[in-house]
PDB file of N, CA and C in Angstrom:
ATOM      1  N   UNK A   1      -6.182   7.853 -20.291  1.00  0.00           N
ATOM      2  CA  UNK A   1      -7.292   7.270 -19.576  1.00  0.00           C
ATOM      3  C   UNK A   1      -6.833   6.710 -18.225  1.00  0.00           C
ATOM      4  N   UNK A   2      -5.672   5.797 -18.364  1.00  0.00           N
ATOM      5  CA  UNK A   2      -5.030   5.541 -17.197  1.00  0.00           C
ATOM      6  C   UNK A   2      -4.859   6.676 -15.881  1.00  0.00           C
ATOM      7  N   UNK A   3      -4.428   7.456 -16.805  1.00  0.00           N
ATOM      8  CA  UNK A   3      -3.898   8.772 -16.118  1.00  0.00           C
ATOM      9  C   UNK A   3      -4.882   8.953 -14.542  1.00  0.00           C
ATOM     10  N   UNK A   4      -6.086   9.834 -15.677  1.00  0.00           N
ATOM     11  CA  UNK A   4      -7.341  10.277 -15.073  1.00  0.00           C
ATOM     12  C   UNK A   4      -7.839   9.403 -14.404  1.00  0.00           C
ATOM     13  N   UNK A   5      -7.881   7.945 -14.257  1.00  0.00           N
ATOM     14  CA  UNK A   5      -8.094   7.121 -13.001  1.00  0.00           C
ATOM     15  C   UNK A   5      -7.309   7.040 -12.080  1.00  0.00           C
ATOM     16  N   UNK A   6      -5.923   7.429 -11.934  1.00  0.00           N
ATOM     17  CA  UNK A   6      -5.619   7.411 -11.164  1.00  0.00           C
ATOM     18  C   UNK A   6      -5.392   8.833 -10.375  1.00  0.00           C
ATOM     19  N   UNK A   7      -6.032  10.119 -10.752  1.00  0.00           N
ATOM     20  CA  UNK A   7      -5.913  11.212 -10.305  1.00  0.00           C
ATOM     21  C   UNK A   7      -7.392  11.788 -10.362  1.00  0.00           C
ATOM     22  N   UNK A   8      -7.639  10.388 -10.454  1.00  0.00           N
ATOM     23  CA  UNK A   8      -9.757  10.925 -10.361  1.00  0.00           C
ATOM     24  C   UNK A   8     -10.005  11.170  -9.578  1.00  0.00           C
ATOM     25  N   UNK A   9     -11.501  10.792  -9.052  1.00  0.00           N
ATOM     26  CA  UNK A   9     -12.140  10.625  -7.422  1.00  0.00           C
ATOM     27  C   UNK A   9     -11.526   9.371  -7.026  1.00  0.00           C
ATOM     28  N   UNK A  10     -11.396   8.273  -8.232  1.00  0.00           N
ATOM     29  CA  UNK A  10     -11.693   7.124  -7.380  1.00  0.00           C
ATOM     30  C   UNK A  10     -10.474   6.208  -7.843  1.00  0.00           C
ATOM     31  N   UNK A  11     -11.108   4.543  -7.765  1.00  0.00           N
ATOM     32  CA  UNK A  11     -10.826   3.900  -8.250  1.00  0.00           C
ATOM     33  C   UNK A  11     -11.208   2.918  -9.374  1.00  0.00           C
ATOM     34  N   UNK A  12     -11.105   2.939 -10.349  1.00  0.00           N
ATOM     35  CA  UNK A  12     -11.696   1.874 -11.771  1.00  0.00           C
ATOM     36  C   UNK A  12     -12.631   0.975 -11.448  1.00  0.00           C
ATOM     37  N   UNK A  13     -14.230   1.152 -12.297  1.00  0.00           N
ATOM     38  CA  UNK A  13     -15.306   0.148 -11.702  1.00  0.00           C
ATOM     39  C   UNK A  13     -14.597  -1.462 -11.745  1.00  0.00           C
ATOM     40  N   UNK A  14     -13.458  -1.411 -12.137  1.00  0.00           N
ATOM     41  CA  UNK A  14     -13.234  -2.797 -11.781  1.00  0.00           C
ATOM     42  C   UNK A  14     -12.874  -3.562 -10.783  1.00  0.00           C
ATOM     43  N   UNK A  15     -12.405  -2.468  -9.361  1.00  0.00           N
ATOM     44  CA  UNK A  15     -11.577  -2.890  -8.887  1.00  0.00           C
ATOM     45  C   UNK A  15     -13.194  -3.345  -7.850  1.00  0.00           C
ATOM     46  N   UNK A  16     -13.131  -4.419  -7.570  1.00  0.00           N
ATOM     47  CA  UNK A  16     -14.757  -4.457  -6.487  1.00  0.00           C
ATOM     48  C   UNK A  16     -14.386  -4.204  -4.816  1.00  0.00           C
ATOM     49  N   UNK A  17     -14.683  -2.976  -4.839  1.00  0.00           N
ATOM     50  CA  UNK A  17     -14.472  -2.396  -3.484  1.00  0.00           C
ATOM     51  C   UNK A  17     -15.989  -3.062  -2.498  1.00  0.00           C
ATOM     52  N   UNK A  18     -16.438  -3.771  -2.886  1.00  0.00           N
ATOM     53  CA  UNK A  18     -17.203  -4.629  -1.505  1.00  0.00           C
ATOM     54  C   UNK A  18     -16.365  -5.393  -1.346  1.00  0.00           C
ATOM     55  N   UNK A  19     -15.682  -6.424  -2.652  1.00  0.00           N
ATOM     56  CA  UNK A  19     -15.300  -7.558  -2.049  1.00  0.00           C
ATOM     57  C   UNK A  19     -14.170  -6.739  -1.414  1.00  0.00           C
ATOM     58  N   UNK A  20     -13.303  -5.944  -1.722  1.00  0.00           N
ATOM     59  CA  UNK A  20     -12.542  -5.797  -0.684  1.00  0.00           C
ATOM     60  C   UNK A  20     -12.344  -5.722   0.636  1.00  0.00           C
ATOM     61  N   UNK A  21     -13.868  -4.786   0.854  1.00  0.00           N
ATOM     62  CA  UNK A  21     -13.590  -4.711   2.077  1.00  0.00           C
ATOM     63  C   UNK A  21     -14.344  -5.737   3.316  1.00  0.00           C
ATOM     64  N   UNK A  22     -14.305  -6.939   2.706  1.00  0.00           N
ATOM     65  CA  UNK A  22     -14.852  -8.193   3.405  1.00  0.00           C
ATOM     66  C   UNK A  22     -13.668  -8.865   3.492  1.00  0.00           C
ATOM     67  N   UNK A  23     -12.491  -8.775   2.772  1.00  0.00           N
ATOM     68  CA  UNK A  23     -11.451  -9.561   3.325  1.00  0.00           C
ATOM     69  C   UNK A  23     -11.047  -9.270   4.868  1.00  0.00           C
ATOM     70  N   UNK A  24     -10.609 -10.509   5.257  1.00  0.00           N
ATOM     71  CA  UNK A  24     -10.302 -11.014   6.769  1.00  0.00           C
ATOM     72  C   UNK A  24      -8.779 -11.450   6.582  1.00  0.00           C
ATOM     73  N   UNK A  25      -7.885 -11.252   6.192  1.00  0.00           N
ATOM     74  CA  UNK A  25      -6.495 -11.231   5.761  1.00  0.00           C
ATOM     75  C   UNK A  25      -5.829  -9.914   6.291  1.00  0.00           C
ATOM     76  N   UNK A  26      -4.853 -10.198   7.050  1.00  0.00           N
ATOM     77  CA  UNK A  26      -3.980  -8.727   7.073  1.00  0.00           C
ATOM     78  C   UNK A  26      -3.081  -8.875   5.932  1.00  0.00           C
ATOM     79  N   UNK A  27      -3.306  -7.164   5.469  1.00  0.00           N
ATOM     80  CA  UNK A  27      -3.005  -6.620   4.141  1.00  0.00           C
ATOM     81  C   UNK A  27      -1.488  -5.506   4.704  1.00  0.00           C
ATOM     82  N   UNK A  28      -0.577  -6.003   3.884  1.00  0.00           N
ATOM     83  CA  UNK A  28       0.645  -4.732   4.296  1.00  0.00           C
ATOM     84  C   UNK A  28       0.898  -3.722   3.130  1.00  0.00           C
ATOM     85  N   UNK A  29       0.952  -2.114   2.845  1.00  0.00           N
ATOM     86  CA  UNK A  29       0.974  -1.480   1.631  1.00  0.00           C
ATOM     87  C   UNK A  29       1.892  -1.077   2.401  1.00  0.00           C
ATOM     88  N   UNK A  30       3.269  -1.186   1.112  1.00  0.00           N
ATOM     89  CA  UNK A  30       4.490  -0.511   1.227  1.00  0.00           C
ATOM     90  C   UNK A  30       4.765   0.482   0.025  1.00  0.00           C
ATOM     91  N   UNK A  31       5.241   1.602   0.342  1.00  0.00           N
ATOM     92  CA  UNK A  31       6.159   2.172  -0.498  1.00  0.00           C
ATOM     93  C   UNK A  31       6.801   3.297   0.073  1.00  0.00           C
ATOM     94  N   UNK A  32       7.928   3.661  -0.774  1.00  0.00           N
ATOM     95  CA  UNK A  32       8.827   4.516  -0.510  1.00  0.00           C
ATOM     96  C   UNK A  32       8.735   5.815   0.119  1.00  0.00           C
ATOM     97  N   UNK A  33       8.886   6.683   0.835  1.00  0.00           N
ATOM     98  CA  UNK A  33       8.831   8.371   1.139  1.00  0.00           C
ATOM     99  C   UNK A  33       9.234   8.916   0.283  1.00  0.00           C
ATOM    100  N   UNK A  34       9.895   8.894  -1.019  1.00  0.00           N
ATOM    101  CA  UNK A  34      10.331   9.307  -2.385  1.00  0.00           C
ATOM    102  C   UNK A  34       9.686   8.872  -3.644  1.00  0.00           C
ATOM    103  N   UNK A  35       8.541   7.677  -3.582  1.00  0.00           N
ATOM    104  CA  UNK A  35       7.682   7.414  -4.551  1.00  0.00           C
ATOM    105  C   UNK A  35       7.058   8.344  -5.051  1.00  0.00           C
ATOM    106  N   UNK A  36       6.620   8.172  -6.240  1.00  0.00           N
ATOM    107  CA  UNK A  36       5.712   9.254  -6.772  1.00  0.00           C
ATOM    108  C   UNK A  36       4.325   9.125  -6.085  1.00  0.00           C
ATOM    109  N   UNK A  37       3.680  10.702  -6.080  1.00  0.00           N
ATOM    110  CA  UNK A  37       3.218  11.191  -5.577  1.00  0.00           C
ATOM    111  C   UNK A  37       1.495  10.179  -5.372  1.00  0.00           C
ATOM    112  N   UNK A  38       0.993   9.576  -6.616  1.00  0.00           N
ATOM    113  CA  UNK A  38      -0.246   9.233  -6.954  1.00  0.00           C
ATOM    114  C   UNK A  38       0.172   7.621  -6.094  1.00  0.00           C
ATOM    115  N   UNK A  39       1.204   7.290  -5.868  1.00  0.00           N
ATOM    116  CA  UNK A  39       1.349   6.014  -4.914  1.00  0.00           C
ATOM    117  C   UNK A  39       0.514   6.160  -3.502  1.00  0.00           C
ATOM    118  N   UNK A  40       1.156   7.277  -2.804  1.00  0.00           N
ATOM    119  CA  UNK A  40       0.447   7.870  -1.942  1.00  0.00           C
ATOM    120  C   UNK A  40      -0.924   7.697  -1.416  1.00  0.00           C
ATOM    121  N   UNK A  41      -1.649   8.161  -2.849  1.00  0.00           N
ATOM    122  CA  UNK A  41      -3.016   8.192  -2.725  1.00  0.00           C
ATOM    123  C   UNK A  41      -3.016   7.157  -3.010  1.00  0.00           C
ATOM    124  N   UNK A  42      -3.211   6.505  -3.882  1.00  0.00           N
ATOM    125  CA  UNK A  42      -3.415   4.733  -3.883  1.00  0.00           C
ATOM    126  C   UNK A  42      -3.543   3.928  -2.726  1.00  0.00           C
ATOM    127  N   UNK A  43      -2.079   3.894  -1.783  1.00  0.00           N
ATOM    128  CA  UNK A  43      -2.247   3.503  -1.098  1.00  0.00           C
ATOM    129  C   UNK A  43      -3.056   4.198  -0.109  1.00  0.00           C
ATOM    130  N   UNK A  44      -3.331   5.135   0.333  1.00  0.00           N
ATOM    131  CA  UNK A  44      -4.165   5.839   0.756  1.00  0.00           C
ATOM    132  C   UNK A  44      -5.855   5.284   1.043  1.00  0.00           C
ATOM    133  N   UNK A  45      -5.889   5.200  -0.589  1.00  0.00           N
ATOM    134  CA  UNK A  45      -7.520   5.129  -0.565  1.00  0.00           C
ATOM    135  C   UNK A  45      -7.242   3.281  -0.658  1.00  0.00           C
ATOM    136  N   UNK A  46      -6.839   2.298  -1.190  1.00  0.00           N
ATOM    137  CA  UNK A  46      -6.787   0.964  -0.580  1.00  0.00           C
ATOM    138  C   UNK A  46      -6.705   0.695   0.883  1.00  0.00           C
ATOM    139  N   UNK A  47      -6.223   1.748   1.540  1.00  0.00           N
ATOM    140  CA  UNK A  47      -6.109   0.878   2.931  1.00  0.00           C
ATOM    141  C   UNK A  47      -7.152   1.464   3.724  1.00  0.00           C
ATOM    142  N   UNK A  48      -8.111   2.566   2.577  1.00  0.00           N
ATOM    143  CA  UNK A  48      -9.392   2.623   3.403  1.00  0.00           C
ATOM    144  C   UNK A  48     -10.614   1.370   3.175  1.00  0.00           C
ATOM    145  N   UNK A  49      -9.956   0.511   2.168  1.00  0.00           N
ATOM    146  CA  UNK A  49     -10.848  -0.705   1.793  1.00  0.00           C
ATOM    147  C   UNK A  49     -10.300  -2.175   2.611  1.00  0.00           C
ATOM    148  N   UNK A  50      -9.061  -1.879   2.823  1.00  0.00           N
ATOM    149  CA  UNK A  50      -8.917  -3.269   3.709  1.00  0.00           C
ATOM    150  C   UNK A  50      -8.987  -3.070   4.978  1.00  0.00           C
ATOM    151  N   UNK A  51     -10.098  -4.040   6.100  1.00  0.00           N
ATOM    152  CA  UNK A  51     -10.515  -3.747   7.595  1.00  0.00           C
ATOM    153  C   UNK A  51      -9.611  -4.189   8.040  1.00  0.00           C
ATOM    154  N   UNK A  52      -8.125  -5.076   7.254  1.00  0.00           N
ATOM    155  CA  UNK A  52      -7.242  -5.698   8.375  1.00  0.00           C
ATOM    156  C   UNK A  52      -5.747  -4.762   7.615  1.00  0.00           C
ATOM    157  N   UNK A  53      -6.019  -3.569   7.505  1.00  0.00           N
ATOM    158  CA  UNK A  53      -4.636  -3.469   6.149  1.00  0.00           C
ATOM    159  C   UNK A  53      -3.702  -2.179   7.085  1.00  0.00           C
ATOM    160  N   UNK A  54      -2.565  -2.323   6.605  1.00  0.00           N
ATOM    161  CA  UNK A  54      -1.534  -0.994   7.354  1.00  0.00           C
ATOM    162  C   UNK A  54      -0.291  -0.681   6.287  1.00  0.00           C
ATOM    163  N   UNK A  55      -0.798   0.655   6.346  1.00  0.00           N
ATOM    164  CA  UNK A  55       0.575   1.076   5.627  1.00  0.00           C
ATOM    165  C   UNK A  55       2.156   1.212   6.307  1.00  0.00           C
ATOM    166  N   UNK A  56       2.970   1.043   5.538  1.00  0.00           N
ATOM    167  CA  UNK A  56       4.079   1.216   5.962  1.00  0.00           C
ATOM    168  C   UNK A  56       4.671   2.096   4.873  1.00  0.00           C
ATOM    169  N   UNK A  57       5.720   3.168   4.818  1.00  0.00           N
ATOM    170  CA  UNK A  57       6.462   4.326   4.204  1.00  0.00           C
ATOM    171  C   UNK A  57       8.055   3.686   4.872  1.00  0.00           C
ATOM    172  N   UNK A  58       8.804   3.677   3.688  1.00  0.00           N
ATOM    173  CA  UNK A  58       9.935   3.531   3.926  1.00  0.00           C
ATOM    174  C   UNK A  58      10.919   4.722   3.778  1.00  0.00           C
ATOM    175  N   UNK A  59      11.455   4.997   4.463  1.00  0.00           N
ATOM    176  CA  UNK A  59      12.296   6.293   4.463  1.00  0.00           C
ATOM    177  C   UNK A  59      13.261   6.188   3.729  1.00  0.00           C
ATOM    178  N   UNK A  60      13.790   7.144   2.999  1.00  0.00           N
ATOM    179  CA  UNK A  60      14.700   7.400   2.080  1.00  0.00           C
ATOM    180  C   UNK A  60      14.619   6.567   0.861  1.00  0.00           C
ATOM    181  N   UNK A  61      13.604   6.226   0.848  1.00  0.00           N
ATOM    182  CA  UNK A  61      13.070   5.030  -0.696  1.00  0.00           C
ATOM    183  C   UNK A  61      12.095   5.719  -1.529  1.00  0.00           C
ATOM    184  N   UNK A  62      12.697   5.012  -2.991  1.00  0.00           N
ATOM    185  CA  UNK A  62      11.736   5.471  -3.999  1.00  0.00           C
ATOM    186  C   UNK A  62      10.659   4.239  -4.211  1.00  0.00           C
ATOM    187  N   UNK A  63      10.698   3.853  -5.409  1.00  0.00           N
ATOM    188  CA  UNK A  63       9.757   2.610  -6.064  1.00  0.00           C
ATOM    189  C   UNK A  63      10.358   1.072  -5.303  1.00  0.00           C
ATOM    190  N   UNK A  64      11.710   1.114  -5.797  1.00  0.00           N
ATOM    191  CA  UNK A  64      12.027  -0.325  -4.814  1.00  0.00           C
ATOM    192  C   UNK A  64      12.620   0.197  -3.483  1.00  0.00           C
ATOM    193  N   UNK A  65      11.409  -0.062  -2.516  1.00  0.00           N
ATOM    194  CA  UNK A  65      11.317  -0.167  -1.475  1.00  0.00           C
ATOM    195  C   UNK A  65      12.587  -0.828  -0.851  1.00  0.00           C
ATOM    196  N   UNK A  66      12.798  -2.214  -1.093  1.00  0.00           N
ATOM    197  CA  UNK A  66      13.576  -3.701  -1.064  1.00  0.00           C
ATOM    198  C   UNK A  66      14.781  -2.983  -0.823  1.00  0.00           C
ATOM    199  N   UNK A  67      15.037  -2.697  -2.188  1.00  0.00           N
ATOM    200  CA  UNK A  67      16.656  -2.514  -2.661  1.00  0.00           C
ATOM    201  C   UNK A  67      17.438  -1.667  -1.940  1.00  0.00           C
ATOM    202  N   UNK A  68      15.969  -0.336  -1.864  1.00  0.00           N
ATOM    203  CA  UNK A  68      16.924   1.276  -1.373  1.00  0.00           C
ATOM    204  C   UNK A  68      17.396   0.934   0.452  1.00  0.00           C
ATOM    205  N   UNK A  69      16.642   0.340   0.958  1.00  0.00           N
ATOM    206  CA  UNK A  69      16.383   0.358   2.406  1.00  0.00           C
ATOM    207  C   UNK A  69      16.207  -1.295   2.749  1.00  0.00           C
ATOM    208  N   UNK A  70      17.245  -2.019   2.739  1.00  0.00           N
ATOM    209  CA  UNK A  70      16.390  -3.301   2.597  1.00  0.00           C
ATOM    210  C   UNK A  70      16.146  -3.028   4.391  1.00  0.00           C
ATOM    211  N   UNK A  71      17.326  -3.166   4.902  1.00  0.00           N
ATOM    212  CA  UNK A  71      17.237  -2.833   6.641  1.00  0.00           C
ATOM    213  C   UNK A  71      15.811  -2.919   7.442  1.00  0.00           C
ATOM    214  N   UNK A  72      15.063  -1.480   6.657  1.00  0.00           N
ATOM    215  CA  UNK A  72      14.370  -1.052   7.801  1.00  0.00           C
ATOM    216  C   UNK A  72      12.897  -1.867   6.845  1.00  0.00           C
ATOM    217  N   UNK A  73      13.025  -2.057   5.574  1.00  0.00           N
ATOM    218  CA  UNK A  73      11.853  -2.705   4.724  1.00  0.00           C
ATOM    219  C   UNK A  73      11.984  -4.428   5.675  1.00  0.00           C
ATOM    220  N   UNK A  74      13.206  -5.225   5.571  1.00  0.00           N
ATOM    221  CA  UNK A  74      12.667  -6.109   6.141  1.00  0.00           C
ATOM    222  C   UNK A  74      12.219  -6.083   7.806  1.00  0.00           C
ATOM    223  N   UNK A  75      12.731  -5.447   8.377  1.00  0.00           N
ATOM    224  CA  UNK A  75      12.324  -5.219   9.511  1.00  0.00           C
ATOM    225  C   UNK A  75      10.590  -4.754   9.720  1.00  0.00           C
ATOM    226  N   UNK A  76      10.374  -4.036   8.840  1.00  0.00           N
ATOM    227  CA  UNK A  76       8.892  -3.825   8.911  1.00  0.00           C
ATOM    228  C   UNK A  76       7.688  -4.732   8.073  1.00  0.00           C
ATOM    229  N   UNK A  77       8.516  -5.986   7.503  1.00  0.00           N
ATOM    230  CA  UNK A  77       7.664  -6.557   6.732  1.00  0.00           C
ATOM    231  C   UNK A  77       7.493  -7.816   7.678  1.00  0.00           C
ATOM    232  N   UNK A  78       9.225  -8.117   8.197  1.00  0.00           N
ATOM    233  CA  UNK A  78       8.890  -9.288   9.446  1.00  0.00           C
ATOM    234  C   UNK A  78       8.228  -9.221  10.447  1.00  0.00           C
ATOM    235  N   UNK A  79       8.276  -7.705  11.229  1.00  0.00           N
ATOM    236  CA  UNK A  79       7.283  -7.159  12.143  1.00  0.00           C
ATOM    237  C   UNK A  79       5.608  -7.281  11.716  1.00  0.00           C
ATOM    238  N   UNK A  80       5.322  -6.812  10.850  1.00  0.00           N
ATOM    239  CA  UNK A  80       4.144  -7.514  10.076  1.00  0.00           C
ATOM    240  C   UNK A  80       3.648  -8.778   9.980  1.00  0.00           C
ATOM    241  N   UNK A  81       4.440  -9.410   9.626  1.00  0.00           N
ATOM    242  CA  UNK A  81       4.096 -11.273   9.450  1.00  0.00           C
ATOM    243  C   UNK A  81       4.242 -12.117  11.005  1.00  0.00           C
ATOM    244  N   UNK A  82       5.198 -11.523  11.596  1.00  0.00           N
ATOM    245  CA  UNK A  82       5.166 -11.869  13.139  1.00  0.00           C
ATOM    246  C   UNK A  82       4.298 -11.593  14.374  1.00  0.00           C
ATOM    247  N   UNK A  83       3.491 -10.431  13.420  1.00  0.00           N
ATOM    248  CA  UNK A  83       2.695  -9.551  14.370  1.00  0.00           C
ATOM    249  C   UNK A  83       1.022 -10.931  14.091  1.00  0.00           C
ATOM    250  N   UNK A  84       1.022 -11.306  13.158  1.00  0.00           N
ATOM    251  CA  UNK A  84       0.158 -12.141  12.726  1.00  0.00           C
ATOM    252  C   UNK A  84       0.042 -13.720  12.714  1.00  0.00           C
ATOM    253  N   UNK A  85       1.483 -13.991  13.538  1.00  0.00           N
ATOM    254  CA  UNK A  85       1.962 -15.701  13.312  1.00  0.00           C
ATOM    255  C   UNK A  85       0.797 -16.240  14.952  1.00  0.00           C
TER     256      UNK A  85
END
């Protein structure tokens, strides 16, 4: 069941995509260039729900982002939070 929600159309009636996309918060979605594939879309279709949100892809990373690449992950997470101070 899990599965098929996440390789559906969409996303689970739970997740409330109005309220999402009324947040006024910048939103950062990270993950790896080696993550599995359905991350992708996830983040994909979330950052078509947040009006303040940006993805970032870390190169040569799988799931931990952090660990594989911390370098260029903190660099793009401080660039983020600085971009907003």
């Amino acid at each position: 069941m899990i599965i098929a929600k996440l390789f559906g159309p969409g996303f689970p009636d739970s997740l409330p995509k109005n309220e999402a996309r009324k947040l006024q918060i910048p939103v950062l979605l990270v993950y790896g260039e080696e993550s599995p594939k359905f991350f992708h879309s996830i983040s994909d279709k979330l950052l078509e729900l947040f009006p303040h949100g940006r993805k970032v892809v870390i190169p040569g990373t799988s799931h931990e982002t952090h660990g594989d690449n911390p370098e260029v992950y903190n660099e793009e997470v401080m660039g983020f939070i600085n971009n907003y101070e």
